[in-house]
Protein backbone atom coordinates (compact mmCIF):
# COMPACT_ATOMS: atom_id res chain seq x y z
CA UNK A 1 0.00 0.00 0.00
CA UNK A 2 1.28 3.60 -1.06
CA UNK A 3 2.12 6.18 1.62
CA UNK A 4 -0.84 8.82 1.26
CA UNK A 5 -0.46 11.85 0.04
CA UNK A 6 -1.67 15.43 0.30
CA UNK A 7 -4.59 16.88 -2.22
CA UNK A 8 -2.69 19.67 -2.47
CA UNK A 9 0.74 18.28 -3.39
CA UNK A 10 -1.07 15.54 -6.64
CA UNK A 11 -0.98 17.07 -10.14
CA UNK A 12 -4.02 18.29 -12.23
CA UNK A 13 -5.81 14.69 -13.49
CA UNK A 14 -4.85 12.26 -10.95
CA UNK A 15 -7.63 10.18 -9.35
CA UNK A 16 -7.43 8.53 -6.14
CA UNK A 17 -9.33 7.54 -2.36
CA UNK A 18 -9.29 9.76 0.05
CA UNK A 19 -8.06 7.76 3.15
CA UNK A 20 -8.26 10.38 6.03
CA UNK A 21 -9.00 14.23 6.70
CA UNK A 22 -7.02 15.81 9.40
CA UNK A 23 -9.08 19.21 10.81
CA UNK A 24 -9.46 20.54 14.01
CA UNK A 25 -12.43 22.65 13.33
CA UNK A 26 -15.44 20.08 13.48
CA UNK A 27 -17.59 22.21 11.06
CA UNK A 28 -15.20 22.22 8.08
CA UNK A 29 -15.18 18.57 8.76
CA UNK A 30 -19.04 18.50 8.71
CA UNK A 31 -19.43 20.19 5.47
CA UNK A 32 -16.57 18.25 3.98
CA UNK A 33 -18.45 15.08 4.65
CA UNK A 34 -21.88 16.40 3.83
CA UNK A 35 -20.41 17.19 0.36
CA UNK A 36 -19.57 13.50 -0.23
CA UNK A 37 -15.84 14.00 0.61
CA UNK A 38 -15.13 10.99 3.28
CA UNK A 39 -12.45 8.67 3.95
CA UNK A 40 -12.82 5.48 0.72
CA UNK A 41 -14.38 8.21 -1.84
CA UNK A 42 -13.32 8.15 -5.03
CA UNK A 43 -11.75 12.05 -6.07
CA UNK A 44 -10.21 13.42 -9.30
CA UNK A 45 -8.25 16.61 -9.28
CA UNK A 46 -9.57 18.59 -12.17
CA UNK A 47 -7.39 21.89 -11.42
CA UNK A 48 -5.38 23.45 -9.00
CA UNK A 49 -5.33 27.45 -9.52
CA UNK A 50 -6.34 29.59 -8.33
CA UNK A 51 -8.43 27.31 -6.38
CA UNK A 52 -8.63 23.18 -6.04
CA UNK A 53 -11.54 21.63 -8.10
CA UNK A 54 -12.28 17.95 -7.22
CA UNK A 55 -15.10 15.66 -8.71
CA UNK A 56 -16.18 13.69 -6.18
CA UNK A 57 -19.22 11.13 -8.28
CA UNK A 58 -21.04 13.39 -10.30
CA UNK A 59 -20.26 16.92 -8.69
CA UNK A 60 -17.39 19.09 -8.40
CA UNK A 61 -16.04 20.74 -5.62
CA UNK A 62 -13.84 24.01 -5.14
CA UNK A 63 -11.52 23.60 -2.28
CA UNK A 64 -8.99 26.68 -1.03
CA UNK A 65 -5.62 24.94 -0.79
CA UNK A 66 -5.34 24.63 3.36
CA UNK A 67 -7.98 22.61 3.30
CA UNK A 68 -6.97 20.57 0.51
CA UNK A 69 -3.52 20.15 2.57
CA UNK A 70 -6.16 18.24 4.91
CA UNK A 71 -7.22 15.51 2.82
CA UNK A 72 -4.93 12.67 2.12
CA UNK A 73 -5.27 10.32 -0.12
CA UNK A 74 -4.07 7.09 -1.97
CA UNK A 75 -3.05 7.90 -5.97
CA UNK A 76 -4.93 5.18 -7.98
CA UNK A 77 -2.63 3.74 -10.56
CA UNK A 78 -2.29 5.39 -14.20
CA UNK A 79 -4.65 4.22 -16.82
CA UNK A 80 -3.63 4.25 -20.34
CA UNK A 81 -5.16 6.42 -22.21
CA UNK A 82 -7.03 5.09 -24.70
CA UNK A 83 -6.14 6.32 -28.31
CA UNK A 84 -9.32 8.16 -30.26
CA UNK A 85 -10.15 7.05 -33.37
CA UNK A 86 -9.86 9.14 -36.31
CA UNK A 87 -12.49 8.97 -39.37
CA UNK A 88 -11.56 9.89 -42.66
CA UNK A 89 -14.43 10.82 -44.72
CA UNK A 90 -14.43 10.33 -48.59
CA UNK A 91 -16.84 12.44 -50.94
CA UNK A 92 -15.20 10.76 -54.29
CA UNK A 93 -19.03 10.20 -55.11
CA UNK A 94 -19.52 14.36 -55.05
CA UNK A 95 -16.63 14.53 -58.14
CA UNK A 96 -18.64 17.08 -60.66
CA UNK A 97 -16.65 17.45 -62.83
């Protein structure tokens, strides 16, 4: 198992589960959780400036960066990307000549 690491130190793209929140102000912890962001969710960082955007499911989430130095989490490993295919399109049959 991988050491966790900060939300704040990943790069843009990387997905991951968040494995613990350290806060010592109980309502930032409240509203983190009531926004779906809880220790074994599934994140993706979508940007980090000029403030953190997660997508956490379906929603996204702008975080200032002390409270993304809160959340740690586990880096999932690196998919490949999957090449796009690219269509060529013909119109021989429109030759008026």
């Amino acid at each position: 198992m991988e050491n966790p690491v900060a939300l704040n130190q990943i790069t843009k793209g990387t997905r991951g589960t968040i494995v613990s929140i350290y806060t010592d102000d109980e309502r930032r912890l409240r509203k983190l959780l009531a926004m779906g962001i809880y220790p074994g969710a599934q994140i993706e960082l979508l940007q980090r400036f000029p403030s953190f955007i997660i997508s956490v499911g379906n929603t996204q989430i702008a975080l200032d960066s002390d409270i993304a130095a809160e959340i740690k989490l586990i880096p999932s490993p690196a998919r490949p990307r999957r090449r796009r295919k690219r269509w060529r399109i013909s119109f021989s049959w429109l030759n008026m000549q």
